[in-house]
Protein backbone atom coordinates (compact mmCIF):
# COMPACT_ATOMS: atom_id res chain seq x y z
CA UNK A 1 -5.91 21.42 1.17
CA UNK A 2 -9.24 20.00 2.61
CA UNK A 3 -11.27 17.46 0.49
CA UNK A 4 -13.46 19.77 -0.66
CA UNK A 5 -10.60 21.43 -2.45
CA UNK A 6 -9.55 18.22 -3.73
CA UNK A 7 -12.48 17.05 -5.35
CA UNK A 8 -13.09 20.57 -7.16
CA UNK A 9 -9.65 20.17 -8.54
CA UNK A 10 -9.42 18.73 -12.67
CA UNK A 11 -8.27 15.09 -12.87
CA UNK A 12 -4.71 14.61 -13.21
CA UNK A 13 -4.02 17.85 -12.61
CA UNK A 14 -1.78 17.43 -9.17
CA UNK A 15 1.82 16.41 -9.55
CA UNK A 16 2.99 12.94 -8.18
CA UNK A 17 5.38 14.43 -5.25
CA UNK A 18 1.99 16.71 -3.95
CA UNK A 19 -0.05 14.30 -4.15
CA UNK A 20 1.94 12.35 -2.29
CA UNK A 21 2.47 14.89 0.20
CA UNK A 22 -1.12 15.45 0.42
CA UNK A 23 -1.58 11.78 1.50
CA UNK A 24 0.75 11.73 4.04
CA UNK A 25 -0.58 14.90 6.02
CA UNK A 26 -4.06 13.33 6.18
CA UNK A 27 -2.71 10.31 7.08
CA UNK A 28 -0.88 11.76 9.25
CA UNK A 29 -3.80 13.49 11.07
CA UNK A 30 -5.81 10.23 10.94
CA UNK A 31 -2.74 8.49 13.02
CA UNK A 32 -3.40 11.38 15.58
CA UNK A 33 -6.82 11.17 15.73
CA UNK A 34 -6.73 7.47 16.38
CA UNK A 35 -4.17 7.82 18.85
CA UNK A 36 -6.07 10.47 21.21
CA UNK A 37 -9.28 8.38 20.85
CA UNK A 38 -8.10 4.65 21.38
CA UNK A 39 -6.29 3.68 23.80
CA UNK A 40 -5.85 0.08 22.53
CA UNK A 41 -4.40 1.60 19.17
CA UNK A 42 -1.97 3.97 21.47
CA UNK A 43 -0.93 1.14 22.79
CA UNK A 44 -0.44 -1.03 19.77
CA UNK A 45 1.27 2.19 17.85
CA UNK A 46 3.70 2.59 20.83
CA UNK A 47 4.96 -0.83 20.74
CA UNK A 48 5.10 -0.95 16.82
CA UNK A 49 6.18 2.52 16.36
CA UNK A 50 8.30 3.25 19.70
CA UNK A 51 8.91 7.05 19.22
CA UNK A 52 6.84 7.64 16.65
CA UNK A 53 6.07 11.23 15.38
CA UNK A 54 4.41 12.90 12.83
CA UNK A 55 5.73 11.40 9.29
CA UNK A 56 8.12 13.15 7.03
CA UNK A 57 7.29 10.39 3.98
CA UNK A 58 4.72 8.24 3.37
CA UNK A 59 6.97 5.80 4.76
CA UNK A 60 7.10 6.86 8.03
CA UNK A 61 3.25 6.60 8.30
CA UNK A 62 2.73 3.55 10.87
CA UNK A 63 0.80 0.60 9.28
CA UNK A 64 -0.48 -2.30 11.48
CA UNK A 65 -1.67 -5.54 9.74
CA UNK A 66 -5.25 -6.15 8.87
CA UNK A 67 -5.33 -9.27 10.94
CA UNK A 68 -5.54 -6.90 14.16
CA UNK A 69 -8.37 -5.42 13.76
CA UNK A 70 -10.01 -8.87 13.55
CA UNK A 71 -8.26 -9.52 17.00
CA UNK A 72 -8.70 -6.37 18.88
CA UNK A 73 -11.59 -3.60 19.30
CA UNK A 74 -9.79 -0.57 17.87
CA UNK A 75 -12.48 2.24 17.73
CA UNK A 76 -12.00 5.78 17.54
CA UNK A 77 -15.47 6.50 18.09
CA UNK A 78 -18.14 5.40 21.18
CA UNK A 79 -20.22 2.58 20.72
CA UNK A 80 -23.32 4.65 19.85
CA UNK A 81 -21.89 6.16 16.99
CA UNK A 82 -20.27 2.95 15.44
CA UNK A 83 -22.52 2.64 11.82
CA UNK A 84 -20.96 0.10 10.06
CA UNK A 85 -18.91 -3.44 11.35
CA UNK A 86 -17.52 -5.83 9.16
CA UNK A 87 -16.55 -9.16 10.43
């Protein structure tokens, strides 16, 4: 379901376990993208998350504390497109 889909849909109208599910494939394809784009993130995700593959529950979606992104440059983007920083 893309976001366009999801914002057409009625509120409420999506059961708990799809929504659910919905979350954790984007999530999942966020991980991904991050991961092919930053190589300080790879890094960081393989020594966090030795192993890791695509999620089966929202649980198995790798989270890294807040604190690093203060402490390393993780950017999926080049420096040119970067539109926003907050410090």
């Amino acid at each position: 379901m893309t976001f366009e889909e999801l914002l057409k849909l009625p509120p409420y109208s999506l059961e708990q376990t799809r929504k659910e599910e919905i979350l954790r494939e984007r999530l999942g394809e966020l991980t991904e993208i991050h991961r092919e784009r930053c190589p300080a993130y790879r890094r960081l995700l393989g020594l966090a998350y030795p192993g890791y593959s695509s999620p089966r529950t929202l649980a198995d979606v790798p989270y890294l504390p807040v604190s690093l992104f203060k402490t390393h440059r993780l950017s999926s983007v080049p420096d040119a497109e970067v539109a926003v920083v907050l410090t």
